[in-house]
Every structure is written in C-alpha cells, then in structure tokens.
PDB file of N, CA and C in Angstrom:
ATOM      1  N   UNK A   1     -17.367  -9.539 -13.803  1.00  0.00           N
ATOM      2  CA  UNK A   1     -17.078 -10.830 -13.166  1.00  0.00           C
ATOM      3  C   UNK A   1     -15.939 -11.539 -13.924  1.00  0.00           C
ATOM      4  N   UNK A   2     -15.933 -11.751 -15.043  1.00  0.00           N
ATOM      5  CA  UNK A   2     -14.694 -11.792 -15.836  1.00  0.00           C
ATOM      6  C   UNK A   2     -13.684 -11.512 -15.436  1.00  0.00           C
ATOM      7  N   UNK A   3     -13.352 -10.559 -15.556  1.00  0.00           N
ATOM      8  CA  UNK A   3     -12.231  -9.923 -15.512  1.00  0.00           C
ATOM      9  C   UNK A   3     -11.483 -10.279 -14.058  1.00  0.00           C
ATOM     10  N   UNK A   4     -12.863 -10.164 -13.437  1.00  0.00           N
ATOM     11  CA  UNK A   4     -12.142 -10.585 -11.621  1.00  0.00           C
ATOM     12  C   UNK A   4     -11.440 -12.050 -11.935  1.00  0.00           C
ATOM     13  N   UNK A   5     -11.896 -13.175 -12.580  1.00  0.00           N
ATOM     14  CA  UNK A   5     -11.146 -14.414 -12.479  1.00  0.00           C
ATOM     15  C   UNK A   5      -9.922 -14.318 -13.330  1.00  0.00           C
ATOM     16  N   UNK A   6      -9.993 -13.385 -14.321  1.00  0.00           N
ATOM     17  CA  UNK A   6      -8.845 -13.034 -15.329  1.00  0.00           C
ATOM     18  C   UNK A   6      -7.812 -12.675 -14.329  1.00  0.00           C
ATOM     19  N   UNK A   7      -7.848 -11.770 -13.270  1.00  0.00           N
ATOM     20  CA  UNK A   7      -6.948 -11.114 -12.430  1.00  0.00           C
ATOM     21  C   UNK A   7      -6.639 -11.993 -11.709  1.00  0.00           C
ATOM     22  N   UNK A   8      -7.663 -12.959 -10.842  1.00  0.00           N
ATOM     23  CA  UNK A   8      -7.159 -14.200 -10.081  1.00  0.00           C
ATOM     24  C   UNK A   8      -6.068 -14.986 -10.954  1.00  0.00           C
ATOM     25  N   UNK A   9      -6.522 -15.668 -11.992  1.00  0.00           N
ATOM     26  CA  UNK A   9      -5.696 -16.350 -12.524  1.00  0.00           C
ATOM     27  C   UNK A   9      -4.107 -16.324 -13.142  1.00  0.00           C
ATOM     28  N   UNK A  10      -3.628 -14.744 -13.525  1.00  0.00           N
ATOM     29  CA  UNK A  10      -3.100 -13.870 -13.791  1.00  0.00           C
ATOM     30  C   UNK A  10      -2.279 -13.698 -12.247  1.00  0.00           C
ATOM     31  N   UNK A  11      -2.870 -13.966 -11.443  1.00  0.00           N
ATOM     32  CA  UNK A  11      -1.820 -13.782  -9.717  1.00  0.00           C
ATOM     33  C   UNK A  11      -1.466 -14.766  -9.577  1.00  0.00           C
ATOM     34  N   UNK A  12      -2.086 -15.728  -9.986  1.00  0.00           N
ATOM     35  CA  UNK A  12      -1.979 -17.350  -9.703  1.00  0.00           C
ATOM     36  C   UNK A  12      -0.323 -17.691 -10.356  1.00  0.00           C
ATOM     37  N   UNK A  13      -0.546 -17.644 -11.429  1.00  0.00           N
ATOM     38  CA  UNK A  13       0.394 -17.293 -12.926  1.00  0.00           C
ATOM     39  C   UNK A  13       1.626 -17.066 -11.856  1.00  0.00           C
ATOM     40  N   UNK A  14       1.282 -15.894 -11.503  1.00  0.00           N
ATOM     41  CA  UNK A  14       2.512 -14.872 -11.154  1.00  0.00           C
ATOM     42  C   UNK A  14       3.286 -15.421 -10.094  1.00  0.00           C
ATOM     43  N   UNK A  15       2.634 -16.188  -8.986  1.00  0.00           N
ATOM     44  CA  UNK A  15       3.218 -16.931  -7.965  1.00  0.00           C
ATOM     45  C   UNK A  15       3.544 -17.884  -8.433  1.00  0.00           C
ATOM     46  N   UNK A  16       3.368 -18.967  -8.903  1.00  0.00           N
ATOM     47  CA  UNK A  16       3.329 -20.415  -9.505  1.00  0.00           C
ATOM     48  C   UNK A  16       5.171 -20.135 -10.134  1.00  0.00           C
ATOM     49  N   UNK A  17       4.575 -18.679 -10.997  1.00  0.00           N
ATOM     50  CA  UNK A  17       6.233 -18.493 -11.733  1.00  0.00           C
ATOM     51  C   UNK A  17       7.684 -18.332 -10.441  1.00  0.00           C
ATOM     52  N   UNK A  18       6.971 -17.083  -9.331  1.00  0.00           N
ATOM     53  CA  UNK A  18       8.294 -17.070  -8.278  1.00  0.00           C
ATOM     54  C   UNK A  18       8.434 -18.401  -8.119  1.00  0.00           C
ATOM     55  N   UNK A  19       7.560 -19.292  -7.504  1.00  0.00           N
ATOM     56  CA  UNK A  19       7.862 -20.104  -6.679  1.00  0.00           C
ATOM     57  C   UNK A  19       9.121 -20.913  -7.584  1.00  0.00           C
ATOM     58  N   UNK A  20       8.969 -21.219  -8.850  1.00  0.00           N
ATOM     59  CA  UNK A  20       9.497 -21.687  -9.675  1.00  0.00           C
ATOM     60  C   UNK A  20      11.347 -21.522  -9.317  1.00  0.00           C
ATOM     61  N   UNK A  21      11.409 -19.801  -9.836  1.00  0.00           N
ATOM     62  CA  UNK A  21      12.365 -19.028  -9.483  1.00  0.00           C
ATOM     63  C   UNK A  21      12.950 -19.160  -8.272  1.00  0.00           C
ATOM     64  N   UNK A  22      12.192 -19.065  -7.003  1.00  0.00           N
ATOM     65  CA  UNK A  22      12.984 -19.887  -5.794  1.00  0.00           C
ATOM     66  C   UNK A  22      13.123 -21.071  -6.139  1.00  0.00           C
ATOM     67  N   UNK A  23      12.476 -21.819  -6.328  1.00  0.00           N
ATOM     68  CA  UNK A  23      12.934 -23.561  -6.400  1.00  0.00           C
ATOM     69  C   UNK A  23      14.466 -23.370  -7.522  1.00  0.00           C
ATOM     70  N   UNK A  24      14.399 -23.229  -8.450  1.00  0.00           N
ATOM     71  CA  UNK A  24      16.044 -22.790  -9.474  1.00  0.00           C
ATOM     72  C   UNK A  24      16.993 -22.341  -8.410  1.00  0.00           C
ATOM     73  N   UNK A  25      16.394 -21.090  -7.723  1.00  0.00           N
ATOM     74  CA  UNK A  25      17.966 -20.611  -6.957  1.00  0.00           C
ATOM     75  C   UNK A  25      18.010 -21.485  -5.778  1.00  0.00           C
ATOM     76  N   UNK A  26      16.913 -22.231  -5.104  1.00  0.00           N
ATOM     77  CA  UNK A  26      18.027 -23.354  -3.962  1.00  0.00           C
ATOM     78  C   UNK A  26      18.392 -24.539  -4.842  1.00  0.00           C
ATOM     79  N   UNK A  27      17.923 -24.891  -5.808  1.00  0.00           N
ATOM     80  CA  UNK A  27      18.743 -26.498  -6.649  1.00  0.00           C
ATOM     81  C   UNK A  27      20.221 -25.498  -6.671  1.00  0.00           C
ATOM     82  N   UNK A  28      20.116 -24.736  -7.326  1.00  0.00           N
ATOM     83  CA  UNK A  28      21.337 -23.893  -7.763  1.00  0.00           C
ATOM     84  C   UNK A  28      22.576 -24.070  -6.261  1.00  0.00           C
ATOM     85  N   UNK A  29      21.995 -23.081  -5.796  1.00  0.00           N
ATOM     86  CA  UNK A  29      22.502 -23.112  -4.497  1.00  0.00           C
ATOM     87  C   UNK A  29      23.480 -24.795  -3.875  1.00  0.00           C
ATOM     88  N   UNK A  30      22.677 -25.630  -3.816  1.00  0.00           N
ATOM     89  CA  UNK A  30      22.735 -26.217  -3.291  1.00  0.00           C
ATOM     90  C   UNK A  30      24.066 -27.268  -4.161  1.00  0.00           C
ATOM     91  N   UNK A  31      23.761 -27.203  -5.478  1.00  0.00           N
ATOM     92  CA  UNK A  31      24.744 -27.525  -6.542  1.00  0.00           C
ATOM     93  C   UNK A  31      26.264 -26.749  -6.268  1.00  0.00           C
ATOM     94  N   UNK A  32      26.011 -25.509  -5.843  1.00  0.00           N
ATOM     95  CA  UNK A  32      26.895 -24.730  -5.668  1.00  0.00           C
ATOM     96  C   UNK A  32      28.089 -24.925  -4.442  1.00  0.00           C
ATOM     97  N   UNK A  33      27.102 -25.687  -3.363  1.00  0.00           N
ATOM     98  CA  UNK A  33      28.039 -26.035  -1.846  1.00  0.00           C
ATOM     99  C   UNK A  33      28.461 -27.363  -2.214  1.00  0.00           C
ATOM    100  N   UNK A  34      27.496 -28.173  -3.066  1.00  0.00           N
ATOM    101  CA  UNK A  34      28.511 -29.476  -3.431  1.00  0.00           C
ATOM    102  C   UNK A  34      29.774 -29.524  -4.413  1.00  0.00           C
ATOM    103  N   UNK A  35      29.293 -28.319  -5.241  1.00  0.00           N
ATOM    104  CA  UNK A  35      31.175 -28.414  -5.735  1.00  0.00           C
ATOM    105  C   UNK A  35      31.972 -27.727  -5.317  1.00  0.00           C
ATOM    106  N   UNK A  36      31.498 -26.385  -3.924  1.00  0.00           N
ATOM    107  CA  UNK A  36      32.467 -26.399  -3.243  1.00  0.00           C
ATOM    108  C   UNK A  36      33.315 -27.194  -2.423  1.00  0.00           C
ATOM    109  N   UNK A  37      32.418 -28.338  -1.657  1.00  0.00           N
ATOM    110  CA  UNK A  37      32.530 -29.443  -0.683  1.00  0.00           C
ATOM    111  C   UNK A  37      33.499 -30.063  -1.200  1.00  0.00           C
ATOM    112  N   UNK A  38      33.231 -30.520  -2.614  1.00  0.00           N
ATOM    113  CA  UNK A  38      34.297 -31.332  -3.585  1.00  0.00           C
ATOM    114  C   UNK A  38      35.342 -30.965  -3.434  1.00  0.00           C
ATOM    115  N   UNK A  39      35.341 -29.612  -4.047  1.00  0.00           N
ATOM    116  CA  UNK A  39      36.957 -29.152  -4.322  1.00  0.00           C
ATOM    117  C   UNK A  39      37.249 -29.156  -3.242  1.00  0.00           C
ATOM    118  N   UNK A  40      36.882 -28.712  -2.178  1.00  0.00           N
ATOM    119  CA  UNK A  40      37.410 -28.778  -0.637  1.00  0.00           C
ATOM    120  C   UNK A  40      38.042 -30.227  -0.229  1.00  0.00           C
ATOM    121  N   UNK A  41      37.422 -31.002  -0.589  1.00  0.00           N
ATOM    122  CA  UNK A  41      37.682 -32.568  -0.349  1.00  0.00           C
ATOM    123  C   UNK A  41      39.522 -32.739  -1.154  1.00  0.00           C
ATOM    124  N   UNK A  42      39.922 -32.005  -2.527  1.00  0.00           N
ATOM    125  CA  UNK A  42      41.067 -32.848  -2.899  1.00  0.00           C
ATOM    126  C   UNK A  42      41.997 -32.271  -2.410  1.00  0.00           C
TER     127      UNK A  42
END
C-alpha cells in the first residue's frame, strides 16, 4: 500500500514539473513575439 501512494505522488511530481515546463515555454514564447513586435515597430 505504500508504495502505491509513493508512485501516486511521484506522478503527481512528474506532471506538476511538465506543467511547469509548458508554462516557461509560453511566458517564453510570448516574450519572444513582443520583441519581435518591437523591433518590427522601429
């Protein structure tokens, strides 16, 4: 029984971290079209 919540928690972990990793690459992203926009602007 252990071990089963060890493994739950341990997946939990593991998603919590992607989601993380997506959230970084759209801020990123999104940082990325505004200083294109910019430079486009002068």
């Amino acid at each position: 029984k252990q071990n089963k919540r060890l493994e739950y928690v341990q997946a939990l972990r593991q998603q919590s971290q992607e989601d993380l990793i997506l959230q970084e690459q759209q801020d990123w992203s999104e940082d990325k079209v505004k200083e294109l926009s910019d430079v486009s602007d002068e």
